[in-house]
N, C-alpha and C. Protein backbone atom coordinates (compact mmCIF):
# COMPACT_ATOMS: atom_id res chain seq x y z
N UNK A 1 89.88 113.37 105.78
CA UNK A 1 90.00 112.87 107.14
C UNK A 1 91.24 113.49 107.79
N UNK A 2 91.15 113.39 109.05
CA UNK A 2 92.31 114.02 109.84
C UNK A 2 93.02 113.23 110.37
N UNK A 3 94.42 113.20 110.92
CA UNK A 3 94.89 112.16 111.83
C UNK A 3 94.13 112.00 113.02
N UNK A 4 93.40 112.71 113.44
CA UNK A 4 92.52 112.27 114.96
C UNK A 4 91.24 110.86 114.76
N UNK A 5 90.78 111.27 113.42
CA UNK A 5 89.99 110.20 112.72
C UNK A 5 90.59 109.13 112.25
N UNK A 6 91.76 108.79 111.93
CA UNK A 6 92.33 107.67 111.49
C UNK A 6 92.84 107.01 112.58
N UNK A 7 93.36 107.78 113.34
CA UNK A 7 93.97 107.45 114.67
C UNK A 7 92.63 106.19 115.51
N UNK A 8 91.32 106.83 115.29
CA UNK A 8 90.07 106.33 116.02
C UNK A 8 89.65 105.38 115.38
N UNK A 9 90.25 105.17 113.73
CA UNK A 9 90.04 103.86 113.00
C UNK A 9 90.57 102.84 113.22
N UNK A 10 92.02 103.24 113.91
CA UNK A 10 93.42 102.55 114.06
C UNK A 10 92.69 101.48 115.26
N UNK A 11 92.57 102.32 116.74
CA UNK A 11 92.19 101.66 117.47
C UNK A 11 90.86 100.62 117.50
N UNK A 12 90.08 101.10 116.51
CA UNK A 12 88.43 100.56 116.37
C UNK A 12 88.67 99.48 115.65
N UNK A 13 89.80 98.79 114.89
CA UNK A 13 90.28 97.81 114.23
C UNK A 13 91.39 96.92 114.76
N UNK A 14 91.65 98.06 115.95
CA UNK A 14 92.88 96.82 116.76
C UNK A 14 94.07 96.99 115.77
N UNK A 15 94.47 98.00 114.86
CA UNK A 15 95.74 97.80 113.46
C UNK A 15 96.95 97.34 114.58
N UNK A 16 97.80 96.43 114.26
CA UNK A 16 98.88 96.02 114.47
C UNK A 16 100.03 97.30 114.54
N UNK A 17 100.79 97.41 115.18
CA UNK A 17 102.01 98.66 115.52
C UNK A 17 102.99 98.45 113.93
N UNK A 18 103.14 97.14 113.56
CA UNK A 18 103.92 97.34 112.17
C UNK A 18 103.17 97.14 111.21
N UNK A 19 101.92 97.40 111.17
CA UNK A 19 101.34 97.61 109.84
C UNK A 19 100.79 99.21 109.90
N UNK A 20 100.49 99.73 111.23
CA UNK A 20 101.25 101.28 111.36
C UNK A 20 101.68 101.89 110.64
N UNK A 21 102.90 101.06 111.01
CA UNK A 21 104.08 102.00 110.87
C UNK A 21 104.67 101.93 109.17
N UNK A 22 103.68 100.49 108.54
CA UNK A 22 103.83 100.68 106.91
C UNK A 22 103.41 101.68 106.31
N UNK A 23 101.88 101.66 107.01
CA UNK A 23 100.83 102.81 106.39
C UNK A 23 101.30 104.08 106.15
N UNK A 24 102.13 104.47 107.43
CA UNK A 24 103.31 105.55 107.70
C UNK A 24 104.07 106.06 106.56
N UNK A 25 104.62 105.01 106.40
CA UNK A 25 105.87 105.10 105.20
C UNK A 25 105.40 105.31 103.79
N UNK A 26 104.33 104.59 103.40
CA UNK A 26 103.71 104.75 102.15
C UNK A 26 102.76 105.80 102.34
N UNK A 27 102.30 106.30 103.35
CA UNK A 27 101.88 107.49 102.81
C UNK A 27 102.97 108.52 102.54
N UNK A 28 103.92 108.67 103.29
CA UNK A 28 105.17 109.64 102.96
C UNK A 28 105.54 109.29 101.64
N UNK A 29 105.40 108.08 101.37
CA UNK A 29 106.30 108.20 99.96
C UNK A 29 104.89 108.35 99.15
N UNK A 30 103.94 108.07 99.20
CA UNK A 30 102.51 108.71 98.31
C UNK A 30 102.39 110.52 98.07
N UNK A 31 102.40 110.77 99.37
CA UNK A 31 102.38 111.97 99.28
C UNK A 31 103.66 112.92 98.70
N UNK A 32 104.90 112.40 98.96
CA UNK A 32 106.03 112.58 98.19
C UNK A 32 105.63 112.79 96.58
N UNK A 33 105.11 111.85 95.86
CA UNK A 33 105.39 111.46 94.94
C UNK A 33 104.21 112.70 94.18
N UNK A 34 102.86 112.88 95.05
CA UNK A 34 101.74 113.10 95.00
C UNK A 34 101.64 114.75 94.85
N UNK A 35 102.43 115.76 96.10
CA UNK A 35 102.33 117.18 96.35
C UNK A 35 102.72 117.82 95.23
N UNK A 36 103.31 117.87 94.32
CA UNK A 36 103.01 119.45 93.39
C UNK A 36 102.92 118.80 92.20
N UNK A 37 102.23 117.41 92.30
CA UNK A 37 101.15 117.36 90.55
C UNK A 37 99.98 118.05 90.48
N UNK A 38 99.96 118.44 89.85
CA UNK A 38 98.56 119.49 89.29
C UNK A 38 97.51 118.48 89.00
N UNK A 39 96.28 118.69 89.75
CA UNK A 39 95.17 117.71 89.58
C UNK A 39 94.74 116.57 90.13
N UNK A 40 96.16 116.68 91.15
CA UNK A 40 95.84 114.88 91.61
C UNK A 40 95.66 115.58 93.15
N UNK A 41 95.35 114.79 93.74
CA UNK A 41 94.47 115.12 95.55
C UNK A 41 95.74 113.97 96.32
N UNK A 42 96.22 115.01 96.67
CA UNK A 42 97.45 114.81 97.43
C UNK A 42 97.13 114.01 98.95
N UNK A 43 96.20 115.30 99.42
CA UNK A 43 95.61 115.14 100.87
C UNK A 43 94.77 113.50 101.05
N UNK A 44 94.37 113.49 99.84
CA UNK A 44 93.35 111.88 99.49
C UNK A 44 93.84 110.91 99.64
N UNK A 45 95.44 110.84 98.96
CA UNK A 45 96.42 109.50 98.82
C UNK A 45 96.85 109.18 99.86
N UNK A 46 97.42 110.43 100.86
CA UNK A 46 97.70 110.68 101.94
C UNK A 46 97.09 109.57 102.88
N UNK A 47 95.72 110.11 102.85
CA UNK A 47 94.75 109.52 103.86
C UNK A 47 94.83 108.06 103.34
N UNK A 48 94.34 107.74 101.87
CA UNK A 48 94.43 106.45 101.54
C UNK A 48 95.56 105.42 102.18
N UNK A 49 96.32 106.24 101.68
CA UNK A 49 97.57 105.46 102.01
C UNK A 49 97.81 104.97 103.84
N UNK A 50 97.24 106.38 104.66
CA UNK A 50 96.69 105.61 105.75
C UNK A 50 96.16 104.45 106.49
N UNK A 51 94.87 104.14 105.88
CA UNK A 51 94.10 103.12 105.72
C UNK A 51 94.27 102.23 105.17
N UNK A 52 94.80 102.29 103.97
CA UNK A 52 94.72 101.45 103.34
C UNK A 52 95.21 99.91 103.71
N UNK A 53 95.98 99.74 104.87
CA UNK A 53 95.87 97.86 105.63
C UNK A 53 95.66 97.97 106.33
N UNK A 54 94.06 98.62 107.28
CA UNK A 54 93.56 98.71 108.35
C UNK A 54 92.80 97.25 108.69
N UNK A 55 92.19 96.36 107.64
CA UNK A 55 92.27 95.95 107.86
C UNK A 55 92.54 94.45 107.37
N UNK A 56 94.04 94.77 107.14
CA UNK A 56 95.17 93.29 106.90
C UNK A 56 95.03 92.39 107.34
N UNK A 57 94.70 92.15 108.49
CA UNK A 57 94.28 91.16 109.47
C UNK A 57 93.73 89.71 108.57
N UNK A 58 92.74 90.23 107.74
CA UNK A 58 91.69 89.60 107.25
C UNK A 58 92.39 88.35 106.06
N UNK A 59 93.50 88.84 105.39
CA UNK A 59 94.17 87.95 104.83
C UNK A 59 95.07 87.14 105.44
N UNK A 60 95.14 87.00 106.60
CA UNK A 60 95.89 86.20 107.77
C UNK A 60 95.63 84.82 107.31
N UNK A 61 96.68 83.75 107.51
CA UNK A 61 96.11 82.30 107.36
C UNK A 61 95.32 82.30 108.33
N UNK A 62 95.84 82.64 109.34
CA UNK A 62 94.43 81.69 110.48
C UNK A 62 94.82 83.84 111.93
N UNK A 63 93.91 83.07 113.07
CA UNK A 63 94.22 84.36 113.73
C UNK A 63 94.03 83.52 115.05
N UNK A 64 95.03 83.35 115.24
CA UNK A 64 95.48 82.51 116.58
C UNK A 64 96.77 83.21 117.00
N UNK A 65 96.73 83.70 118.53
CA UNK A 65 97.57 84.50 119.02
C UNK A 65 99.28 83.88 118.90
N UNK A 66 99.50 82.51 118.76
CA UNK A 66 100.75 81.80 118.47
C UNK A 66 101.43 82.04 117.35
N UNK A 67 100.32 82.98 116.69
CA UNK A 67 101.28 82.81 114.81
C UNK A 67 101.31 84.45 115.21
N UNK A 68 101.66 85.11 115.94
CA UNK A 68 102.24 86.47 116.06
C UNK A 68 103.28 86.73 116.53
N UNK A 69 104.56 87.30 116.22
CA UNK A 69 105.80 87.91 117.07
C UNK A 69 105.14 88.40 118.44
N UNK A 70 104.53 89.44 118.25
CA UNK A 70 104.05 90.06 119.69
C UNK A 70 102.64 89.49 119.84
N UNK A 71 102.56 89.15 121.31
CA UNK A 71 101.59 88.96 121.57
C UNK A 71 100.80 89.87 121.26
N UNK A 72 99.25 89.50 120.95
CA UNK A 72 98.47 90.47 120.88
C UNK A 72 97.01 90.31 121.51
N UNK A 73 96.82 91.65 122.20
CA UNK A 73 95.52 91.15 123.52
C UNK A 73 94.36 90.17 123.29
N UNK A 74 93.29 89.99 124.33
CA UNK A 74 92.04 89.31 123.65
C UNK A 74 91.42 89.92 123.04
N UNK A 75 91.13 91.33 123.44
CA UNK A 75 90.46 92.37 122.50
C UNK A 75 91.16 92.41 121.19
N UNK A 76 92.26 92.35 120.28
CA UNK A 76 92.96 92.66 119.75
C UNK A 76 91.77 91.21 118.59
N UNK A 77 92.51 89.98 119.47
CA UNK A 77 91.69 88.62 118.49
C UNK A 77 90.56 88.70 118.90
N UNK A 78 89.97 89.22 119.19
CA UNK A 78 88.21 89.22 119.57
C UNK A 78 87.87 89.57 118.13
N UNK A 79 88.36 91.26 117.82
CA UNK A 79 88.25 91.87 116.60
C UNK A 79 88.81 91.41 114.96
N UNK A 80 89.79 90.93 115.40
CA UNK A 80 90.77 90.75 114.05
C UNK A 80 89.93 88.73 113.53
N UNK A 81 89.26 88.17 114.61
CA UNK A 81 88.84 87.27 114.34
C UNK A 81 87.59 87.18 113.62
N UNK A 82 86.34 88.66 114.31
CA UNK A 82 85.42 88.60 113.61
C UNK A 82 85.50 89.52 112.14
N UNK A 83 86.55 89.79 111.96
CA UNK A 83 86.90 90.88 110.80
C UNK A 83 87.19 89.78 109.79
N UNK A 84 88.07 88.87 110.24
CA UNK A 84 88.36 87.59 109.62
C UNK A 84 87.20 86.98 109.11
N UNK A 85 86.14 86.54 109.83
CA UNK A 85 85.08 85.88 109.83
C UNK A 85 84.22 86.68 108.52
N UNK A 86 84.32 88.08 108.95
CA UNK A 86 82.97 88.96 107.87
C UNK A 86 83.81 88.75 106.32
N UNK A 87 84.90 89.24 106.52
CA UNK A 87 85.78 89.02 105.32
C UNK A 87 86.89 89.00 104.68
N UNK A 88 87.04 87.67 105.14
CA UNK A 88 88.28 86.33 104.75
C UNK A 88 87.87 86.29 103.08
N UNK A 89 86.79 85.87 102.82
CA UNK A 89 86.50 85.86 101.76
C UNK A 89 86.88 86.75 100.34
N UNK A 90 86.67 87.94 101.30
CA UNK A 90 87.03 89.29 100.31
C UNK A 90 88.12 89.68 99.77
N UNK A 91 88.76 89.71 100.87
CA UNK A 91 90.38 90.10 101.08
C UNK A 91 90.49 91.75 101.73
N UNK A 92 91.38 92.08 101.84
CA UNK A 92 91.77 93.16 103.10
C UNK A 92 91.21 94.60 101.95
N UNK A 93 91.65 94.62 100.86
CA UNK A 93 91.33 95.94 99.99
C UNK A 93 89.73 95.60 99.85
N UNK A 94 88.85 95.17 99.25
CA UNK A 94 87.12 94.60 99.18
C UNK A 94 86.74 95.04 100.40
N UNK A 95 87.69 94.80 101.76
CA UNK A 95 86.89 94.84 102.72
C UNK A 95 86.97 96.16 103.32
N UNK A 96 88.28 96.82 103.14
CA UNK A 96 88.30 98.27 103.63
C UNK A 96 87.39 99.25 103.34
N UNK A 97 87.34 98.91 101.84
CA UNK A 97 86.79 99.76 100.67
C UNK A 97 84.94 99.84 101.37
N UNK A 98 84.79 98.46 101.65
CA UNK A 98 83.38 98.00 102.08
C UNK A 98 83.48 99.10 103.38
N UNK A 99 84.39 99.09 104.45
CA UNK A 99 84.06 99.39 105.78
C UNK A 99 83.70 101.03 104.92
N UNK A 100 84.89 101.59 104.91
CA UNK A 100 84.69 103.05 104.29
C UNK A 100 83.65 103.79 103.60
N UNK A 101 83.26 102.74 102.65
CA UNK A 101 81.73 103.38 102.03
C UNK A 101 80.89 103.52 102.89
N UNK A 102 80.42 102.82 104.22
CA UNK A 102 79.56 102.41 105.24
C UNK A 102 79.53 103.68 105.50
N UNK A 103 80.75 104.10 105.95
CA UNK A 103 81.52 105.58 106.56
C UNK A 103 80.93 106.91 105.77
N UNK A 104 80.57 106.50 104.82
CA UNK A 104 80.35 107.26 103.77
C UNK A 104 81.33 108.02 102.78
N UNK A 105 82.73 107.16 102.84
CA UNK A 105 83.99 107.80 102.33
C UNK A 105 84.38 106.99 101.16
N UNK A 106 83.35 107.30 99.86
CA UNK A 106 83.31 106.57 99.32
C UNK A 106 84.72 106.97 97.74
N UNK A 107 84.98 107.97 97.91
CA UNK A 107 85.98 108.25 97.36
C UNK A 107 87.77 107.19 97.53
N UNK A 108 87.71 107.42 98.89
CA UNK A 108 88.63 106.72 99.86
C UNK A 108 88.30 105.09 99.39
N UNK A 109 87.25 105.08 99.24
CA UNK A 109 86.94 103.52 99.32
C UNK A 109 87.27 103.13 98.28
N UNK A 110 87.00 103.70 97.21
CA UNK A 110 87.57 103.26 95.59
C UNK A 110 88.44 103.25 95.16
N UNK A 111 89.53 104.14 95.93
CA UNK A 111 90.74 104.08 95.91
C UNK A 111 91.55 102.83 96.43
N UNK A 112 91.10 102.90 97.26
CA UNK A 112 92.26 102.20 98.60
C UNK A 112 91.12 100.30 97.99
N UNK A 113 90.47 100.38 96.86
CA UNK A 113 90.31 99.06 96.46
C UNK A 113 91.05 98.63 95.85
N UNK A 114 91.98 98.97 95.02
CA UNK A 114 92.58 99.13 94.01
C UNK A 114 94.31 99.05 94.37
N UNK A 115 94.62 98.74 95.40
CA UNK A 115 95.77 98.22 96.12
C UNK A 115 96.43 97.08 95.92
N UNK A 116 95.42 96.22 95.26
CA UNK A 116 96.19 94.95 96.19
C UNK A 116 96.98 94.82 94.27
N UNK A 117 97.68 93.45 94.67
CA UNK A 117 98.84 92.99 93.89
C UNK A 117 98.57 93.33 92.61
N UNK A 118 97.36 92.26 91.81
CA UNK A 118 96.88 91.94 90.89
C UNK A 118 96.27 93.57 90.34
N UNK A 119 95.62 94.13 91.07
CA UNK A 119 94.99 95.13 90.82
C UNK A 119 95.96 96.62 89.56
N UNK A 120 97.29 96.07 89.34
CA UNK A 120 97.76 97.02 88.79
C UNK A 120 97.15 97.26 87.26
N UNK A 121 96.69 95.81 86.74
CA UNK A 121 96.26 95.96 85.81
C UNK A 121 94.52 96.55 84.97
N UNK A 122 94.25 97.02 86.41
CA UNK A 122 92.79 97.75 86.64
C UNK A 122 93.35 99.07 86.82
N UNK A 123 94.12 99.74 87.24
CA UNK A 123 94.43 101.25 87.37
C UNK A 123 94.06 102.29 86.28
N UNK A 124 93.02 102.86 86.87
CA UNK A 124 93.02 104.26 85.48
C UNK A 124 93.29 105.65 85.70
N UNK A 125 93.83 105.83 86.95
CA UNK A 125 93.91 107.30 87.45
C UNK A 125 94.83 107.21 87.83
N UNK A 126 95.83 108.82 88.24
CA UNK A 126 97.05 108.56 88.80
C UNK A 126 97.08 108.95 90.58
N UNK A 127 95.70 109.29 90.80
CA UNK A 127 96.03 108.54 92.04
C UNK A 127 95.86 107.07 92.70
N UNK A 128 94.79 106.50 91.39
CA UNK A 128 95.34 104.95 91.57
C UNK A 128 96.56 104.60 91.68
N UNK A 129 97.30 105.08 90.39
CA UNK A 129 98.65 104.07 90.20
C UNK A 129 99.63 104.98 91.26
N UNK A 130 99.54 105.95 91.80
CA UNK A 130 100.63 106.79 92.77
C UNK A 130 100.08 106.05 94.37
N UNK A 131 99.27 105.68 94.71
CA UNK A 131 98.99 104.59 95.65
C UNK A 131 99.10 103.06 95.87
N UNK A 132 98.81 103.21 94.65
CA UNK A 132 99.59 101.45 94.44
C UNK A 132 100.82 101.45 94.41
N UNK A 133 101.81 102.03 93.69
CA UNK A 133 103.30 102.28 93.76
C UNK A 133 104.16 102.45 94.85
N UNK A 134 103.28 103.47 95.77
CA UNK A 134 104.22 103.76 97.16
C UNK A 134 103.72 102.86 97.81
N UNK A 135 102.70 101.62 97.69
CA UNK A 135 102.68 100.69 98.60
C UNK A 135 103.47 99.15 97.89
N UNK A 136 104.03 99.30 96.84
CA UNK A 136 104.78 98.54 96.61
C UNK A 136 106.12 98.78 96.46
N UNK A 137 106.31 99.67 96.96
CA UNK A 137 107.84 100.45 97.16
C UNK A 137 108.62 100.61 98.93
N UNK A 138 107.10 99.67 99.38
CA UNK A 138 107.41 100.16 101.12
C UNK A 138 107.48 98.22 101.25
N UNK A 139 108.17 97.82 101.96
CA UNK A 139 108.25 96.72 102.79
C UNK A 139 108.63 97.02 104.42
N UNK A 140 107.43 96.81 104.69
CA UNK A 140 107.10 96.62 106.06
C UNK A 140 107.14 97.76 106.33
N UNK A 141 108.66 98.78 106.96
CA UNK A 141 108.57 100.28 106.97
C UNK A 141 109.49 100.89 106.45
N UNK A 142 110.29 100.31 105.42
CA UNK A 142 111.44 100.43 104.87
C UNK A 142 110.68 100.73 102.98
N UNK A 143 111.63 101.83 102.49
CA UNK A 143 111.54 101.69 101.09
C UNK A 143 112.53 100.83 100.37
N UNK A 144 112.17 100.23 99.31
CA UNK A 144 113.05 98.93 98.86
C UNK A 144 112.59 99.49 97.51
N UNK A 145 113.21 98.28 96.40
CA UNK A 145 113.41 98.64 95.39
C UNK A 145 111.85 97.41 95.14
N UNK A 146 111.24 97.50 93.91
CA UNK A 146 110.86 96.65 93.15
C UNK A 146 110.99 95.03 94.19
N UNK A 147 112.29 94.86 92.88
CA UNK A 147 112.75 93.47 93.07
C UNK A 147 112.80 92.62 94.33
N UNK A 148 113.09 93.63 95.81
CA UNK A 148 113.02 93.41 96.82
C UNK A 148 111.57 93.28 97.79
N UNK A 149 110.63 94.17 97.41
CA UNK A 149 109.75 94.07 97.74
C UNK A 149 108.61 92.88 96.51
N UNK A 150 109.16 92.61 95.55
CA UNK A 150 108.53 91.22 94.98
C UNK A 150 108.58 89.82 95.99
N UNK A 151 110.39 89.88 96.04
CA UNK A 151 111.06 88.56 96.26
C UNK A 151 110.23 88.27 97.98
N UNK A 152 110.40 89.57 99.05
CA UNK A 152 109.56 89.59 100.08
C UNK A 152 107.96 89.18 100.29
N UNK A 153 107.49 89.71 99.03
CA UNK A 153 105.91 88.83 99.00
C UNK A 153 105.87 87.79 98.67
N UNK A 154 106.95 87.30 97.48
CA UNK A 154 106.70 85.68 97.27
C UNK A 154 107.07 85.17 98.66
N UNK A 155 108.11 85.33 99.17
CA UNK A 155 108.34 84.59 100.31
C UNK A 155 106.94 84.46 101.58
N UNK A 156 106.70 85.55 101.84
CA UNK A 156 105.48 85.89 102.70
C UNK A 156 103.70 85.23 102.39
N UNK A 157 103.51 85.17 100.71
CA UNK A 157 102.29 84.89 99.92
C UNK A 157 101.66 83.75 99.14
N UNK A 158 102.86 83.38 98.91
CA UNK A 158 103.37 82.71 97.73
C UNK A 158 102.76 81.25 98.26
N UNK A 159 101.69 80.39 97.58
CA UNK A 159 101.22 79.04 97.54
C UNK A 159 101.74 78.50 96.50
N UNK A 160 102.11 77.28 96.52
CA UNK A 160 102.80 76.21 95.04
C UNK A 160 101.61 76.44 94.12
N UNK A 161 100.44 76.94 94.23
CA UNK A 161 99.30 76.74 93.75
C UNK A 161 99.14 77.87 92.62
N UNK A 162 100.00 79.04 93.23
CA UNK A 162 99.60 79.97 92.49
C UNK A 162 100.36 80.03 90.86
N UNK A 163 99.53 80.68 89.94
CA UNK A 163 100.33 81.03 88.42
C UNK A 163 101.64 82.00 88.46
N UNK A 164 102.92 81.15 88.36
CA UNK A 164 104.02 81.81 88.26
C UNK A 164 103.89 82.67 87.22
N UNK A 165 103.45 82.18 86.13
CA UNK A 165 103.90 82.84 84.89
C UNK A 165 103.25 84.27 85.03
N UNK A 166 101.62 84.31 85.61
CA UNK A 166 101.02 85.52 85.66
C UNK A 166 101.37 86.35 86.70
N UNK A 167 102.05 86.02 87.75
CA UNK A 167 102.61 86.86 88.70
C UNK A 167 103.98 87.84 88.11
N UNK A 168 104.65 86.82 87.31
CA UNK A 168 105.72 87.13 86.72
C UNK A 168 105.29 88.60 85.36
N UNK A 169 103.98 88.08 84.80
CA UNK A 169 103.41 89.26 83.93
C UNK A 169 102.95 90.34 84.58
N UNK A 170 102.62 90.35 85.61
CA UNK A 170 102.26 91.18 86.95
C UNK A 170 103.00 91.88 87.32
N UNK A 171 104.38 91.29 88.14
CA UNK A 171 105.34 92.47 88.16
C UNK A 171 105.75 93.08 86.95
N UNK A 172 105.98 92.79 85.65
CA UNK A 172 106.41 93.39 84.67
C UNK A 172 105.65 94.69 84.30
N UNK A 173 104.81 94.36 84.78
CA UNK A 173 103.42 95.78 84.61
C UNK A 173 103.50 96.79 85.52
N UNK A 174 103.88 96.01 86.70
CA UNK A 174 104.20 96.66 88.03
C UNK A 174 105.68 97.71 87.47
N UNK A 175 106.68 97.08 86.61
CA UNK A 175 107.96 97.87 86.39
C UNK A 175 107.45 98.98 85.61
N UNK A 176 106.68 98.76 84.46
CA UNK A 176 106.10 99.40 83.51
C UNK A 176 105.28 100.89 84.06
N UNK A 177 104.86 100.22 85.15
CA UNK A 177 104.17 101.41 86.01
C UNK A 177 105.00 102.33 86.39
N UNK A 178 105.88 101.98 87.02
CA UNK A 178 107.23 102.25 87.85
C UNK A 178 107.88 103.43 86.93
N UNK A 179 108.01 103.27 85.57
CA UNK A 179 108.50 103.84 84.61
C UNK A 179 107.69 104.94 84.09
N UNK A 180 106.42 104.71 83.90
CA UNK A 180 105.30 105.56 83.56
C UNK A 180 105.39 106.76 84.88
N UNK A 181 105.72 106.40 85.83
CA UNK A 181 104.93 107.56 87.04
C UNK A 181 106.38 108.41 87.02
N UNK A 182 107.50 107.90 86.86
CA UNK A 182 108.67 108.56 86.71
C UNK A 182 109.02 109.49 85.73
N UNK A 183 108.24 108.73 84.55
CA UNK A 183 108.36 110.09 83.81
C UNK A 183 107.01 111.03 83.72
N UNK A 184 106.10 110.78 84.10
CA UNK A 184 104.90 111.63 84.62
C UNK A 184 105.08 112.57 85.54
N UNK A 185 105.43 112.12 86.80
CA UNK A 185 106.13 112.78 87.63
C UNK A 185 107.39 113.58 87.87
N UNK A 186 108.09 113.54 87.15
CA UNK A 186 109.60 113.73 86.92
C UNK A 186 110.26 113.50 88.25
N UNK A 187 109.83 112.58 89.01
CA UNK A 187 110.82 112.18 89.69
C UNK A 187 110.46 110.63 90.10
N UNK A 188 111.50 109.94 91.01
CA UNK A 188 111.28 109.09 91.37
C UNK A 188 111.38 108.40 92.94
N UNK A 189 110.75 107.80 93.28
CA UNK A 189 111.37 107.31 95.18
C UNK A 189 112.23 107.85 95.21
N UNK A 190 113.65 106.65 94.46
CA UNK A 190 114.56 106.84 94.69
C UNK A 190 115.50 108.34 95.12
N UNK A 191 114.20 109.53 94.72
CA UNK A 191 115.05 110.65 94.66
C UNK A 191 114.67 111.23 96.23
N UNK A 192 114.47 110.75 97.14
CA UNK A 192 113.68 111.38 98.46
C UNK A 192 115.03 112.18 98.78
């Protein structure tokens, strides 16, 4: 895909200006991490990394224009409501993955499923785990460490409901990863 095509996804989904400008950042640091490994599809992660919270929306508690910093138009909740509606259920990676195959981008789609939190422990490729990484290395549009971008999702995600202990085994896998792509890669974020 090209930026003129993502750009036409951007608007056809209504994407929010700071979830943008995340997509932004983690693809730079995807593609960073991504350009002179031998074998891995640079241009792919790239794009993934694009898309990949097009549409975020969908994990929203609710989509009522009051629970936003910026207002956002009627067209904006017209869309993000029935996106909500098709799939709330799914969650934002199930559902991208879903829009994209439609698209027939079904490469893209399998990828960019394989995002969300839990999912580290499903990774078998390294452009799985080099997409999952630079999107857990980006908060909001900033690169952060780990620890910072954990403590930011509990705050942001986090129900009394959920299993501490397995979140807690989660990031540890997440570090483990962290460690694996560094020495795979021979480098790391930190080295931009």
């Amino acid at each position: 895909m090209n930026r003129k095509e993502i750009n036409k996804i951007y608007k056809e989904f209504h994407v929010p200006k700071h979830i943008i400008s995340h997509m932004r950042v983690v693809a730079k640091v995807a593609k960073s991490l991504a350009v002179k490994k031998e074998g891995v599809d640079a241009k792919m992660i790239e794009n993934a990394a694009l898309l990949h919270d097009v549409v975020r929306c969908v994990d929203f508690k609710s989509i009522e224009d009051k629970v936003f910093k910026i207002k956002p138009s009627k067209s904006d909740l017209i869309c993000w409501k029935e996106l909500w509606g098709k799939y709330h259920k799914i969650g934002h990676e199930k559902a991208m993955a879903k829009i994209l195959k439609e698209k027939g981008k079904n490469k893209l789609a399998k990828l960019i499923s394989k995002h969300g939190f839990f999912s580290v422990w499903k990774l078998k490729n390294l452009e799985e785990k080099i997409l999952y990484y630079a999107d857990k290395r980006v908060d909001r549009d900033k690169i952060v460490t780990l620890d910072v971008r954990f403590e930011e999702g509990k705050k942001r995600n986090m129900s009394p409901s959920d299993d501490k202990e397995y979140i807690k085994k989660t990031e540890n896998k997440v570090y483990e990863l962290e460690r694996e792509l560094i020495k795979t890669l021979g480098k790391s974020i930190d080295q931009f």
